[in-house]
N, C-alpha and C. Protein backbone atom coordinates (compact mmCIF):
# COMPACT_ATOMS: atom_id res chain seq x y z
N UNK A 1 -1.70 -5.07 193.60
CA UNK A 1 -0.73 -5.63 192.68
C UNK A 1 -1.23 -6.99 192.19
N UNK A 2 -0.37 -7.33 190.70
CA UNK A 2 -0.94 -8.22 190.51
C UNK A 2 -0.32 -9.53 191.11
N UNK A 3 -0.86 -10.55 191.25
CA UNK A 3 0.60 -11.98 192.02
C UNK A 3 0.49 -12.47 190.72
N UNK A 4 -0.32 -12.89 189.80
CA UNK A 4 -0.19 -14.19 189.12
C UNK A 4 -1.43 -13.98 187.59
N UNK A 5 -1.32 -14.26 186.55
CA UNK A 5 -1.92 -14.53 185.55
C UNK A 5 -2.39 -15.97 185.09
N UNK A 6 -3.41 -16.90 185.17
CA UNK A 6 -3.83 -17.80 184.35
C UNK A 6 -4.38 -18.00 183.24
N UNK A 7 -4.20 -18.69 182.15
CA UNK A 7 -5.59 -18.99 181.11
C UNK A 7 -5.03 -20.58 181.28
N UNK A 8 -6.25 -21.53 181.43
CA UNK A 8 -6.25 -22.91 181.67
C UNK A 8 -7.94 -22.73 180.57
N UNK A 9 -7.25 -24.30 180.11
CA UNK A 9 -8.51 -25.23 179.53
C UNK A 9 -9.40 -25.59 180.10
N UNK A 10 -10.70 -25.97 179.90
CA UNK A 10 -11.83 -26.93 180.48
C UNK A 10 -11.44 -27.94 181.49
N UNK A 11 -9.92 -28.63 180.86
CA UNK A 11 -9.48 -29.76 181.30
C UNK A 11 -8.13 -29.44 182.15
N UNK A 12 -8.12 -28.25 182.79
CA UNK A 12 -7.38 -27.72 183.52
C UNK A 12 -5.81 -27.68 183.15
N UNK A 13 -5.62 -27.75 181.82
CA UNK A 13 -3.89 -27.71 181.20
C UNK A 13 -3.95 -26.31 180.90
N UNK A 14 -2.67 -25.34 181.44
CA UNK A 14 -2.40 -24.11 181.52
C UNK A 14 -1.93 -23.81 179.54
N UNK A 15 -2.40 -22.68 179.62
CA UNK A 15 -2.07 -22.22 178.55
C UNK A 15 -1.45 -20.94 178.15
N UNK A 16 -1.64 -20.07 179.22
CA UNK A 16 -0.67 -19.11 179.44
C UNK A 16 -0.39 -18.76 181.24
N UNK A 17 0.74 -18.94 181.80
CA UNK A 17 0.70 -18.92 182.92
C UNK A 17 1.63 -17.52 183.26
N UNK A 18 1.83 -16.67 183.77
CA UNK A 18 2.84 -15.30 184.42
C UNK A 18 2.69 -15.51 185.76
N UNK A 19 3.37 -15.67 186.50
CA UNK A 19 3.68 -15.38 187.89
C UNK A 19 4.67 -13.83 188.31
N UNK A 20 3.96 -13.20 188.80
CA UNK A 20 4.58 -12.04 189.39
C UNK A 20 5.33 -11.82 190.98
N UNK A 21 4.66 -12.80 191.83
CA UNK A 21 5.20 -12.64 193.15
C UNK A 21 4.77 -13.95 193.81
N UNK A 22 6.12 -14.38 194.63
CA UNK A 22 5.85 -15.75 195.74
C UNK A 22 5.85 -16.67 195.22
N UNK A 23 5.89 -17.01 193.85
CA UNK A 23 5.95 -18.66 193.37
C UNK A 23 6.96 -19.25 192.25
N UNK A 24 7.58 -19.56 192.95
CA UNK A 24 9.16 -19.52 192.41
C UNK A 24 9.75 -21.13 191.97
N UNK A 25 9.56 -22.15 192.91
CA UNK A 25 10.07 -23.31 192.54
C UNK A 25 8.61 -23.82 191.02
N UNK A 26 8.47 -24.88 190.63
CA UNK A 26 8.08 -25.20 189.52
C UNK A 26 7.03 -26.40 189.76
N UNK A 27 7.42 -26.84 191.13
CA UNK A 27 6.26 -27.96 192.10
C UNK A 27 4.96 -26.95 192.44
N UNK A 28 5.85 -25.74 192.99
CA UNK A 28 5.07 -24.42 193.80
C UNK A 28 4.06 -23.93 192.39
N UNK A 29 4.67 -23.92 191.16
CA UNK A 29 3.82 -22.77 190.54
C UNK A 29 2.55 -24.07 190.09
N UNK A 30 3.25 -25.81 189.74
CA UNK A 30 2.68 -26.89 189.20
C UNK A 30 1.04 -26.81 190.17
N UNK A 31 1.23 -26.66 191.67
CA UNK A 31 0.36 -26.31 192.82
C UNK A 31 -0.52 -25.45 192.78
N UNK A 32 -0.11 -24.42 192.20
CA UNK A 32 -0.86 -22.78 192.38
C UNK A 32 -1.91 -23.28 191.30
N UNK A 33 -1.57 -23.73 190.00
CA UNK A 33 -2.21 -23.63 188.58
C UNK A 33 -3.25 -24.96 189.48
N UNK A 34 -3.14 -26.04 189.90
CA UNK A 34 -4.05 -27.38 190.49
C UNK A 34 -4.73 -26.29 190.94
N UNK A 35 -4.84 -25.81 191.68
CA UNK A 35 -5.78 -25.37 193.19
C UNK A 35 -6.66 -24.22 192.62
N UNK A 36 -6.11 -23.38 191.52
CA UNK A 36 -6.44 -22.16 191.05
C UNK A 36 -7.60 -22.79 189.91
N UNK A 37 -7.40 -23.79 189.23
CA UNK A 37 -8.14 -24.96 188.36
C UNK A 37 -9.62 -25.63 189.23
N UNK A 38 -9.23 -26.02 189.75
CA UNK A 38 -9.75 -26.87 190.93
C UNK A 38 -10.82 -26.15 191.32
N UNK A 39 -10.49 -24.63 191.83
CA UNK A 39 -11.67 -23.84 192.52
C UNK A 39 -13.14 -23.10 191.96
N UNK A 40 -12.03 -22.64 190.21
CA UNK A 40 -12.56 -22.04 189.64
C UNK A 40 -13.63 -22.97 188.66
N UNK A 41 -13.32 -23.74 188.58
CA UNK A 41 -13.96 -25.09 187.64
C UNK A 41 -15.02 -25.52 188.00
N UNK A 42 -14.96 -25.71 189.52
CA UNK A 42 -16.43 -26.27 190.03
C UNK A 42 -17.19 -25.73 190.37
N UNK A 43 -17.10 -24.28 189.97
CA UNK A 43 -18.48 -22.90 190.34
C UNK A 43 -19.36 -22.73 189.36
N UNK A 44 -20.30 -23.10 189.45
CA UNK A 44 -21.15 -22.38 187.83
C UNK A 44 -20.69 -20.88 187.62
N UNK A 45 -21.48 -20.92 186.11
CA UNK A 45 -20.75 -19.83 185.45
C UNK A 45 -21.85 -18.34 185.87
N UNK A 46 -23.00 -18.78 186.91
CA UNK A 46 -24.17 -17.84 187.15
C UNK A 46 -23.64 -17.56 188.83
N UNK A 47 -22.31 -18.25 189.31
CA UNK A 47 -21.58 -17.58 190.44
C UNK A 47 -20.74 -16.51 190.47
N UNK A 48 -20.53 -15.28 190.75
CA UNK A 48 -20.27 -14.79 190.89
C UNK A 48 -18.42 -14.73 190.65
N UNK A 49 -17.74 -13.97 190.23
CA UNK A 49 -16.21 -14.34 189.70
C UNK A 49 -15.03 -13.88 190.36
N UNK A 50 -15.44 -14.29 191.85
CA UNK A 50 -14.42 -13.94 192.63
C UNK A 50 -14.31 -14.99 193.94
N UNK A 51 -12.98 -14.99 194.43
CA UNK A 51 -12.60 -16.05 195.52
C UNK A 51 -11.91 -15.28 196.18
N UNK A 52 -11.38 -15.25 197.70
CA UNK A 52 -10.53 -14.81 198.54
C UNK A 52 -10.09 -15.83 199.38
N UNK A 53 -8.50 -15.18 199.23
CA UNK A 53 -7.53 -16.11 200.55
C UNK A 53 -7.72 -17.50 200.29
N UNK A 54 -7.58 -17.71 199.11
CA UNK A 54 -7.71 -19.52 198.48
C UNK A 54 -6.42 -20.05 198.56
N UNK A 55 -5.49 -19.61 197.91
CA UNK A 55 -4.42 -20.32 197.86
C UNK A 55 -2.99 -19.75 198.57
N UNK A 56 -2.66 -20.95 199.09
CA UNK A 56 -1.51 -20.65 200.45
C UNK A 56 -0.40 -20.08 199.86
N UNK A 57 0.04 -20.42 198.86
CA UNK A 57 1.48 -19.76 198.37
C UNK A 57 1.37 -18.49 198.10
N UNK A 58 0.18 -17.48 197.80
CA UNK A 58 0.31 -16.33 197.89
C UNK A 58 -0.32 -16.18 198.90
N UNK A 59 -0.70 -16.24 199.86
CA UNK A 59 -1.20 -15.82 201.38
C UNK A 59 -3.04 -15.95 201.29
N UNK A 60 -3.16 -15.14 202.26
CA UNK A 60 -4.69 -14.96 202.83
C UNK A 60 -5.12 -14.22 202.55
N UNK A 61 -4.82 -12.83 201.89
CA UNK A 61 -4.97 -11.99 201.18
C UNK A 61 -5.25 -12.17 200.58
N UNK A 62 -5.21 -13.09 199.24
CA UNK A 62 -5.33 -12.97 197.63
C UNK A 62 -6.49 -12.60 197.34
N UNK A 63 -6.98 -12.33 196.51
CA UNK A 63 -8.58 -12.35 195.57
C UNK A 63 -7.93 -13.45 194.20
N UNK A 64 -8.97 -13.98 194.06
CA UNK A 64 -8.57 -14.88 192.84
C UNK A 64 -9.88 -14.34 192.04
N UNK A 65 -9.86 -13.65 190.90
CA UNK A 65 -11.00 -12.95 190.10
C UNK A 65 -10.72 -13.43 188.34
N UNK A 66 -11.78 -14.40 188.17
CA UNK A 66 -11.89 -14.94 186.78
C UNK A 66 -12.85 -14.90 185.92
N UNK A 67 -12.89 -15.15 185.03
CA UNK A 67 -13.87 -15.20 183.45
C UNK A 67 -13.78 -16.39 182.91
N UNK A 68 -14.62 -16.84 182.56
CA UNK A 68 -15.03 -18.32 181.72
C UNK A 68 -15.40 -17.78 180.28
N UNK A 69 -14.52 -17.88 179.67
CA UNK A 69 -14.73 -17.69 178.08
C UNK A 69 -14.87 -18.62 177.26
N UNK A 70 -15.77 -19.71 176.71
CA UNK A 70 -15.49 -20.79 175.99
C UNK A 70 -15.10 -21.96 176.47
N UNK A 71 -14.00 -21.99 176.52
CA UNK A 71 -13.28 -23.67 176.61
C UNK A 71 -11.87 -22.75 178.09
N UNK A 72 -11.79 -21.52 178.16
CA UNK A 72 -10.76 -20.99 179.02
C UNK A 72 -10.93 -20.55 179.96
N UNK A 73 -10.04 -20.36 180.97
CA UNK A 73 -11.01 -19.16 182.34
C UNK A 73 -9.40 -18.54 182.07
N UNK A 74 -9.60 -17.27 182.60
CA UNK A 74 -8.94 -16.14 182.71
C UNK A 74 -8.74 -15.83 183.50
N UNK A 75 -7.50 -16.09 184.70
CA UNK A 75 -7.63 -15.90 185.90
C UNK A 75 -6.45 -15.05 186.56
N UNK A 76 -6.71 -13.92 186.99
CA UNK A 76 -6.00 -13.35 187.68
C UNK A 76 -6.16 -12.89 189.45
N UNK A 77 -4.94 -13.51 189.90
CA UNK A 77 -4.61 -13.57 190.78
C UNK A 77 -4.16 -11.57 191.75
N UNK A 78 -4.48 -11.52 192.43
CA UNK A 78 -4.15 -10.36 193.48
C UNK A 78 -4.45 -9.91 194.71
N UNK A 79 -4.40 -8.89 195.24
CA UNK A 79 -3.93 -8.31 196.39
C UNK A 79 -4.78 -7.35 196.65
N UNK A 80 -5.21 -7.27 198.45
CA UNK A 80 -6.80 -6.41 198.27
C UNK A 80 -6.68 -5.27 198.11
N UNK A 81 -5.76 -4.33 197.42
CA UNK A 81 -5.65 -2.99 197.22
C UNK A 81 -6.63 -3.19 195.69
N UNK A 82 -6.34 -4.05 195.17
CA UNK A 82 -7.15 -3.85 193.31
C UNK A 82 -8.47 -4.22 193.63
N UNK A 83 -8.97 -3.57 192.87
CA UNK A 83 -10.83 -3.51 192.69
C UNK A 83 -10.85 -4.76 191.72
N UNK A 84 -11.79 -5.25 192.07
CA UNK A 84 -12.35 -6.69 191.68
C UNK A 84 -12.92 -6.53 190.34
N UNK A 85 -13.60 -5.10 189.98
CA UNK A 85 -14.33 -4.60 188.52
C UNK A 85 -13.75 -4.45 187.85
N UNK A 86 -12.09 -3.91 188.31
CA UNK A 86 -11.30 -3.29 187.78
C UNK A 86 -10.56 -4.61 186.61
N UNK A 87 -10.27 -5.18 187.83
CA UNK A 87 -9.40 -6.38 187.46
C UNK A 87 -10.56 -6.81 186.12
N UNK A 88 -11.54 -6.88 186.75
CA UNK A 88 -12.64 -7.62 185.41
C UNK A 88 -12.81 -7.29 183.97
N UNK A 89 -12.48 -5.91 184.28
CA UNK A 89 -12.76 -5.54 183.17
C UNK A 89 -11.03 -5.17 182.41
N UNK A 90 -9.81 -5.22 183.36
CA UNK A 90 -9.09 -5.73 182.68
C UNK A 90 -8.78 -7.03 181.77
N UNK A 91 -9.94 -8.30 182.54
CA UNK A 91 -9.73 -9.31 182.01
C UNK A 91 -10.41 -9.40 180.53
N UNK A 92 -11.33 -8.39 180.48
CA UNK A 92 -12.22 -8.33 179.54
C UNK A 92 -11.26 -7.05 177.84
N UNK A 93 -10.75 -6.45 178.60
CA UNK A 93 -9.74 -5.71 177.92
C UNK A 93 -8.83 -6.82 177.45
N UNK A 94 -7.72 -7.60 177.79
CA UNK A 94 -7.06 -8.51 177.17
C UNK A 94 -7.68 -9.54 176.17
N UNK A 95 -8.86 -9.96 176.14
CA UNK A 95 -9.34 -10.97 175.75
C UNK A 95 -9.97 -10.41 174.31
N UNK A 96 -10.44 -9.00 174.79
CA UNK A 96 -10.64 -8.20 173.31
C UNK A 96 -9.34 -7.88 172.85
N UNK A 97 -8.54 -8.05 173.30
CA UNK A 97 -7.30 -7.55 172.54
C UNK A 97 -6.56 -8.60 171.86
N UNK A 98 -7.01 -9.89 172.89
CA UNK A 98 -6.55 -10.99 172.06
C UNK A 98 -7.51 -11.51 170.54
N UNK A 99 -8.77 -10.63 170.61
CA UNK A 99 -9.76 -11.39 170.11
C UNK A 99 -9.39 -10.43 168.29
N UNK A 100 -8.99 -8.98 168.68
CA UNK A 100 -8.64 -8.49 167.40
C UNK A 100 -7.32 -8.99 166.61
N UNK A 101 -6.78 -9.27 167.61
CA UNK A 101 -5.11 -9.63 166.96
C UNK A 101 -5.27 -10.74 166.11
N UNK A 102 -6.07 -11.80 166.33
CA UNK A 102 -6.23 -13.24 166.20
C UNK A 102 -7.48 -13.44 165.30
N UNK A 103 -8.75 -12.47 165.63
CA UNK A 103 -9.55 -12.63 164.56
C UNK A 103 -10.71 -13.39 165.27
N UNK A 104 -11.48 -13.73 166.35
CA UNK A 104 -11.80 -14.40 166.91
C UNK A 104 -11.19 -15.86 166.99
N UNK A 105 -10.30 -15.37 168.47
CA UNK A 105 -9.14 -15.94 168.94
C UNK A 105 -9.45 -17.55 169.86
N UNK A 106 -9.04 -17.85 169.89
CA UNK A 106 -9.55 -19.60 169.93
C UNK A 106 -8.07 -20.58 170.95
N UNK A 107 -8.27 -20.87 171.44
CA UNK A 107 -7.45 -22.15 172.36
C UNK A 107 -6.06 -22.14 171.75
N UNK A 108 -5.93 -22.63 170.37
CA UNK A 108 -5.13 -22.69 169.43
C UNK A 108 -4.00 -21.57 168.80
N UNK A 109 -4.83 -20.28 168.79
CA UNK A 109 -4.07 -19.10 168.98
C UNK A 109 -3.36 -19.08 169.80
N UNK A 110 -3.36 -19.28 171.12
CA UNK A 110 -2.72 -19.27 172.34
C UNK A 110 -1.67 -20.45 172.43
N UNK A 111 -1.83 -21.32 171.50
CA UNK A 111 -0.68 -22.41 171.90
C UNK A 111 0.39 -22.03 171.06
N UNK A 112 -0.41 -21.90 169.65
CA UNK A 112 0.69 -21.74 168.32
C UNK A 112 1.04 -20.38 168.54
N UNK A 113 0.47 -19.35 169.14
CA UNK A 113 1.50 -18.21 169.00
C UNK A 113 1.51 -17.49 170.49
N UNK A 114 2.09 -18.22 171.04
CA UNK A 114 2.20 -17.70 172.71
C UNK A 114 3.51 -16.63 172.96
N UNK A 115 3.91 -16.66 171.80
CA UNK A 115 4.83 -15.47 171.78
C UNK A 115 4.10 -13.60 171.70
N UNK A 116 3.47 -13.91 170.51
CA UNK A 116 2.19 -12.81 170.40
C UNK A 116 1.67 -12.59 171.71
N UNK A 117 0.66 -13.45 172.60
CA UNK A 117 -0.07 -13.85 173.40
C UNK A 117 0.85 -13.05 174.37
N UNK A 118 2.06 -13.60 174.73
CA UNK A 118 2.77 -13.34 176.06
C UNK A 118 2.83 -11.43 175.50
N UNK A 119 3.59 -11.03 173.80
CA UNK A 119 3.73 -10.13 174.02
C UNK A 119 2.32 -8.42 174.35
N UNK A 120 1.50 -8.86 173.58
CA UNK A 120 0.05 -8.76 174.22
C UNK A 120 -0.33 -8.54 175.65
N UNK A 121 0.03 -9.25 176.26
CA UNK A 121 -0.56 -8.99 178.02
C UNK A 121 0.78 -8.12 178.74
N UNK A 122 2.55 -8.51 177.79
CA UNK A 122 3.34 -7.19 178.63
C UNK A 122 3.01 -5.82 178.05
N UNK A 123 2.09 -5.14 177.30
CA UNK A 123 1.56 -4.50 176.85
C UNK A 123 0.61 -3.99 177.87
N UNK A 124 0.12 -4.85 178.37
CA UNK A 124 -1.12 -4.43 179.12
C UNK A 124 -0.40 -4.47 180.77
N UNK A 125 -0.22 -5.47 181.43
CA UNK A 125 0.31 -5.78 182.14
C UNK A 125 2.30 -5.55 182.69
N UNK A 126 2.79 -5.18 183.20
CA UNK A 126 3.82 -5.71 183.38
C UNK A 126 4.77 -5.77 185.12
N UNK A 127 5.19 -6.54 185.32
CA UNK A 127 6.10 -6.83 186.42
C UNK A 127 4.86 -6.76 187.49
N UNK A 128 3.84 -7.11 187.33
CA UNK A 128 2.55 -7.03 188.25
C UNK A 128 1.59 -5.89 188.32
N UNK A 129 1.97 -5.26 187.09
CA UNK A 129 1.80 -3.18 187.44
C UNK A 129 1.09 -3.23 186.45
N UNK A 130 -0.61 -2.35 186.05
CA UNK A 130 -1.33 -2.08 185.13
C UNK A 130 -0.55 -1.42 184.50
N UNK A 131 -0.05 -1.64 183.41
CA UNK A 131 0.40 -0.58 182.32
C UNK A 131 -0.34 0.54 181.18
N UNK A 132 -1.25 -0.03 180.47
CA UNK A 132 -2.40 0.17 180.02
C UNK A 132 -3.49 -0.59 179.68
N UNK A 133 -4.78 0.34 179.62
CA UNK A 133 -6.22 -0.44 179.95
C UNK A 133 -6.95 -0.06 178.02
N UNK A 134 -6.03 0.67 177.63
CA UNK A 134 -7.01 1.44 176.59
C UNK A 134 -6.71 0.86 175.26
N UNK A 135 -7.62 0.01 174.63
CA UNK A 135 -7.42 -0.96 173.87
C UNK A 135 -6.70 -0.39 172.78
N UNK A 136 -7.06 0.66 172.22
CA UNK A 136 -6.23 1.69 171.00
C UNK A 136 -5.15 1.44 170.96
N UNK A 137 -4.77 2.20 172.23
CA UNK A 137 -3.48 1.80 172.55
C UNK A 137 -2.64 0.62 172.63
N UNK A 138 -2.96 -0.14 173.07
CA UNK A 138 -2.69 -1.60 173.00
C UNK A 138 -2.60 -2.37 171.96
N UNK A 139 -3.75 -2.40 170.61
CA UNK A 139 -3.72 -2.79 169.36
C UNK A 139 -2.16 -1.63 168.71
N UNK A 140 -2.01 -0.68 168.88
CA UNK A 140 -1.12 0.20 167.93
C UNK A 140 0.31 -0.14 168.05
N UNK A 141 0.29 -0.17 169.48
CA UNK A 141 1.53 -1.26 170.28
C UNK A 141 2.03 -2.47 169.16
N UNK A 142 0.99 -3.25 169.20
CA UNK A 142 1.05 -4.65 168.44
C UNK A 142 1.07 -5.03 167.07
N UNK A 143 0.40 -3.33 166.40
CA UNK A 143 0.51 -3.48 165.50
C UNK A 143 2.04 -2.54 164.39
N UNK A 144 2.69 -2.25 165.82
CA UNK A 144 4.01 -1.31 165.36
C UNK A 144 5.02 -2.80 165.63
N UNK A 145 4.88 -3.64 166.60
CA UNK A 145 5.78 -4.55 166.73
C UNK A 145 5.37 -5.51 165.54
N UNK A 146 4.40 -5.77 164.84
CA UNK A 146 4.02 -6.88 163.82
C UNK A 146 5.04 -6.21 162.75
N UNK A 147 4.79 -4.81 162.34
CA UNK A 147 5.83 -3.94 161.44
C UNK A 147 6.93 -4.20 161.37
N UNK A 148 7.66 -4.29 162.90
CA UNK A 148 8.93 -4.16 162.77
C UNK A 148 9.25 -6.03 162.67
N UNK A 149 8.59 -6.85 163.23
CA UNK A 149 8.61 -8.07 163.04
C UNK A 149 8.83 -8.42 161.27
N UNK A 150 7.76 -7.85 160.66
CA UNK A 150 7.61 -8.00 159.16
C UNK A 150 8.61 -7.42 158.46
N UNK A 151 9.08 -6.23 159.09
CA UNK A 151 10.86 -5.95 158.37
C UNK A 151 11.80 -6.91 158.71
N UNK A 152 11.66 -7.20 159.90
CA UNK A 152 12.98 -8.03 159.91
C UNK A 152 13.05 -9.51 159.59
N UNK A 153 12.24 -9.80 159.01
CA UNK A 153 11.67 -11.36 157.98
C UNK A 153 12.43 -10.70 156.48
N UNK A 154 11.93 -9.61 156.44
CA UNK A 154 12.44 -9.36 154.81
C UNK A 154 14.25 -9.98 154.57
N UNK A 155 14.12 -10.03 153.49
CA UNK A 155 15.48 -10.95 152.63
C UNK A 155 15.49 -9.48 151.69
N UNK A 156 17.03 -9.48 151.62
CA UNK A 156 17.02 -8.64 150.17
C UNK A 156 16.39 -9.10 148.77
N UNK A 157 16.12 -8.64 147.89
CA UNK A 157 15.73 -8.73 146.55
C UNK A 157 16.00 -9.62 146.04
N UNK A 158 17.62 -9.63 145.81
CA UNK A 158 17.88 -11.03 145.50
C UNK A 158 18.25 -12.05 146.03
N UNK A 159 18.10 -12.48 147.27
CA UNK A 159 17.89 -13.72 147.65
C UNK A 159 16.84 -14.35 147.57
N UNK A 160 15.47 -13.53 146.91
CA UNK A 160 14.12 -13.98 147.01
C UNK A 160 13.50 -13.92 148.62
N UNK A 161 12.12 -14.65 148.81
CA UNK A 161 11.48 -14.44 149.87
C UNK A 161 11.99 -15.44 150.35
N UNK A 162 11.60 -15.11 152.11
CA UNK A 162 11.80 -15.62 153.17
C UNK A 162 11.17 -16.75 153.62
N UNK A 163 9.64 -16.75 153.13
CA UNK A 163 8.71 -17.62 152.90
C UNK A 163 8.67 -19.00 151.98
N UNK A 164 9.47 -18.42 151.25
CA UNK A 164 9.50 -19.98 150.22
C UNK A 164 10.58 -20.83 150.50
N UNK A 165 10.92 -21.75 149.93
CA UNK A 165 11.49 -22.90 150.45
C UNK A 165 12.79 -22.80 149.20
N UNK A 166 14.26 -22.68 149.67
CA UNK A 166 15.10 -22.61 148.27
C UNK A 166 14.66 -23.34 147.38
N UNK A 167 15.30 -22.67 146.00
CA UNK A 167 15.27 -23.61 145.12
C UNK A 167 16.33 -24.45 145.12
N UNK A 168 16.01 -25.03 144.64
CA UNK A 168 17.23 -26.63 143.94
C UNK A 168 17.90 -26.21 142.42
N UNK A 169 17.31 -24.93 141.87
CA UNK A 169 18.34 -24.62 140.84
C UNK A 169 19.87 -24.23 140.67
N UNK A 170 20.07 -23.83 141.52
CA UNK A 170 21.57 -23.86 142.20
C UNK A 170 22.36 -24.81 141.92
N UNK A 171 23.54 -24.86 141.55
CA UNK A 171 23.67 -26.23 141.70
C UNK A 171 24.61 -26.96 143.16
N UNK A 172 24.87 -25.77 144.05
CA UNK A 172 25.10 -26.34 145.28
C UNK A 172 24.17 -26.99 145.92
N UNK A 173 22.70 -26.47 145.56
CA UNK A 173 21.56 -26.85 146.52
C UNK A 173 21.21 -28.13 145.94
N UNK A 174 21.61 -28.68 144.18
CA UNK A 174 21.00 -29.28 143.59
C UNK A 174 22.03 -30.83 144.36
N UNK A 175 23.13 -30.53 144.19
CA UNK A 175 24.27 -30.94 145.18
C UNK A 175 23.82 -32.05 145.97
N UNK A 176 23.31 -30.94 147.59
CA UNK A 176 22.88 -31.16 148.36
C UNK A 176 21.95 -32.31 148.32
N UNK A 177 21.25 -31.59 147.53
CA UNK A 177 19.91 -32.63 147.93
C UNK A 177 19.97 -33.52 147.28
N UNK A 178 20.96 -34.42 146.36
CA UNK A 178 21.26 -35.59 145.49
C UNK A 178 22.06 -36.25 146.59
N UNK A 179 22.70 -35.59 147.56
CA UNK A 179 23.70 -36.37 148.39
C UNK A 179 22.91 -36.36 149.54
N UNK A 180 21.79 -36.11 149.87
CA UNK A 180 21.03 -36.42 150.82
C UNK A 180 19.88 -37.31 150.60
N UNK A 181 19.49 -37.65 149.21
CA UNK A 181 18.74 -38.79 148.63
C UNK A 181 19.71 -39.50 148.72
N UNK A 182 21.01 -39.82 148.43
CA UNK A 182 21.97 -41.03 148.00
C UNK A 182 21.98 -41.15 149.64
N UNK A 183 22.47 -40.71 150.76
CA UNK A 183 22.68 -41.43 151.85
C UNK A 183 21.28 -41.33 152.93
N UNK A 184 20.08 -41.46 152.64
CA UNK A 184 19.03 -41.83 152.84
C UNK A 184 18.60 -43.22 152.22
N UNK A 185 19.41 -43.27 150.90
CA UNK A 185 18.79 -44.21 150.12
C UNK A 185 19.63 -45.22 150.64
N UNK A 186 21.25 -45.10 151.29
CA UNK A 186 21.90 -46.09 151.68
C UNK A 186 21.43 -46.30 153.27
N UNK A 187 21.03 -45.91 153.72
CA UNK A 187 20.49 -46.07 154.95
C UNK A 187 19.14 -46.99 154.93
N UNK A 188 18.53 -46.44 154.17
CA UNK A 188 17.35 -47.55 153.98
C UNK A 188 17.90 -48.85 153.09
N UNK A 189 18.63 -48.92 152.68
CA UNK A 189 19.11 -50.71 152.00
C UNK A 189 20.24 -51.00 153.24
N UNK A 190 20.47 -50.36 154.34
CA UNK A 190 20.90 -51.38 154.68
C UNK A 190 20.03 -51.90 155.93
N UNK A 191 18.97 -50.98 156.67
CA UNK A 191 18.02 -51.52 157.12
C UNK A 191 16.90 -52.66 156.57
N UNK A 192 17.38 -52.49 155.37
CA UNK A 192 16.37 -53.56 154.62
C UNK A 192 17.21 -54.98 154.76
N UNK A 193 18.52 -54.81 154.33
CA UNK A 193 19.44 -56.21 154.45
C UNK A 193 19.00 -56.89 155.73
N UNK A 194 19.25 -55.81 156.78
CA UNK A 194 19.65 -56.18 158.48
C UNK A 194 18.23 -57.22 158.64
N UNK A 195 17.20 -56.54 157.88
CA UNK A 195 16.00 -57.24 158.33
C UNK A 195 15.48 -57.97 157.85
N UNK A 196 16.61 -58.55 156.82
CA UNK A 196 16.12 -60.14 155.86
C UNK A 196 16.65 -60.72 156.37
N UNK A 197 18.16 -60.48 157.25
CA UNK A 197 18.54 -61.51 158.06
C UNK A 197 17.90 -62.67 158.67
């Protein structure tokens, strides 16, 4: 099973974190991500991508099995029933999956759309349980939820798109935004008075 999911920076700030089992308070998980950082960071990248029984909050058991991609490591956490190749080449499955969605996918992908990101790995992953490994599958997944995402952005016809910013031809909107220049504009003269004082 799986205990735990990482992707951390160079500079050890988490960027996508899942916990599946044993780490529950927010000091506990703040701990797991230090130590899991910490271990994996100071191994060259020509060491081998596996650790055991490292970190106490999931026991003596664990395997800690990661990938150094760039500027990220990829770290998943588990339990000695999972194969270490297995896991690897799951890690290597997500990262291509992140890498089509995104286009050659970058640090930044992962911050600005960690919604994608998160929904992406419950695709692959879920409640600690391999769900699927087979990338096809996985892209078709993502690309039926982008669909239904992209319908439900749509605006009817005539309200125009969703994307643009109203117009001000209206004249409620035109309204608006004259009475939001006028008490901006009184807000700034009287900060200006206060500060000739």
């Amino acid at each position: 099973m799986i205990k735990g999911i990482l992707i951390v920076n160079n500079l050890g700030k988490p960027r996508l974190v899942k916990f599946y089992q044993s780490v529950i308070s927010e000091a506990e998980q703040q701990s797991v991500i230090r130590k899991v950082f910490q271990q994996v960071a100071q191994r060259p990248d020509s060491f081998c991508n596996y650790l055991e029984g490292s970190i106490a909050e999931w026991g003596d058991t664990t395997k800690i099995i990661y990938r150094h991609y760039a500027t990220l490591y990829f770290v998943f956490a588990v339990d000695q029933q999972e194969s270490d190749l297995g896991i690897l080449d799951l890690i290597q499955v997500f990262v291509e999956a992140l890498d089509k969605c995104f286009e050659n996918v970058c640090e930044l992908d992962l911050i600005f759309h960690s919604d994608k990101v998160n929904y992406i790995l419950d695709e692959i992953i879920m409640a600690g349980m391999v769900l699927e490994t087979n990338i096809n599958q996985i892209l078709l997944s993502v690309n039926e939820q982008n669909k239904l995402h992209m319908q439900s952005q749509k605006v009817h016809p005539s309200s125009g798109s969703s994307n643009s910013m109203p117009s001000t031809s209206s004249p409620s909107m035109a309204t608006a935004a004259n009475d939001a220049k006028d008490i901006a504009n009184k807000i700034f003269s009287s900060i200006s008075s206060l500060s000739s004082r």
